[in-house]
Structure formats: C-alpha cells, structure tokens
C-alpha atoms as a PDB file:
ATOM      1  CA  UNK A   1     147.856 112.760  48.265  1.00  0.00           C
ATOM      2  CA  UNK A   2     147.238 116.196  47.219  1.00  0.00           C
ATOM      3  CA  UNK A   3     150.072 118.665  47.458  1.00  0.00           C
ATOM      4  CA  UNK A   4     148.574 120.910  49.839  1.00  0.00           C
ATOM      5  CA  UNK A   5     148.175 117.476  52.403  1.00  0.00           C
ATOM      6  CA  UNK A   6     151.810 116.779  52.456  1.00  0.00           C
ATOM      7  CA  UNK A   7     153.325 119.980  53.542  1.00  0.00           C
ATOM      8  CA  UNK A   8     150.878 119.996  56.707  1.00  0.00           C
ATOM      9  CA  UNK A   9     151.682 115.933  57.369  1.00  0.00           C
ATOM     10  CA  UNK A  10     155.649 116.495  57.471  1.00  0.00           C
ATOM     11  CA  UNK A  11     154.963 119.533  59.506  1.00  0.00           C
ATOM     12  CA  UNK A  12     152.824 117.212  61.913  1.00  0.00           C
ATOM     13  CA  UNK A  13     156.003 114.938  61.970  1.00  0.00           C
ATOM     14  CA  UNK A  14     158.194 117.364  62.906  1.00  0.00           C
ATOM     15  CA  UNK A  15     156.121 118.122  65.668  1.00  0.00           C
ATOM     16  CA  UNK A  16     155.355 114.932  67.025  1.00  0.00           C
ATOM     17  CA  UNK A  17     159.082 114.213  66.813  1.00  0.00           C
ATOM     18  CA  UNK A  18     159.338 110.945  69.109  1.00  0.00           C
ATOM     19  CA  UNK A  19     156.235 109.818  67.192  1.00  0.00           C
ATOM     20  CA  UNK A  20     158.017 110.511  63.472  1.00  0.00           C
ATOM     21  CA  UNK A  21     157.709 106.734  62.735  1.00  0.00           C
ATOM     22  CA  UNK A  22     154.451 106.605  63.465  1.00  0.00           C
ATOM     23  CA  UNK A  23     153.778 109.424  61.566  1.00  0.00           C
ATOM     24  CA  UNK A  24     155.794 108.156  58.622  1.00  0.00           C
ATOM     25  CA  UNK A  25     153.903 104.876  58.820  1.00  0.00           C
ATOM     26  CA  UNK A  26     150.510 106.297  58.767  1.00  0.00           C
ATOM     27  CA  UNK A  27     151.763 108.420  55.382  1.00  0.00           C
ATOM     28  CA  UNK A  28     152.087 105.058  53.641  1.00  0.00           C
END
C-alpha cells in the first residue's frame, strides 16, 4: 500500500471507532 493510502485508512479507523477491527481486518 502506497504511503499516501495508509494515513487516510487509520484516519478511517479512528473514525469508525466501534468498527476499528473491521477496519484493521480489511487493511490485511
């Protein structure tokens, strides 16, 4: 994943909060 991806995705996860696994899990 490109470098500029990442910081928007963990953004996105701290957002969703409740959802951070499913976030996490769609990052691997």
């Amino acid at each position: 994943m490109n470098t500029s991806t990442k910081p928007r995705l963990m953004a996105f996860v701290y957002r969703c909060g409740d959802n951070t696994t499913q976030s996490i899990t769609v990052l691997v």
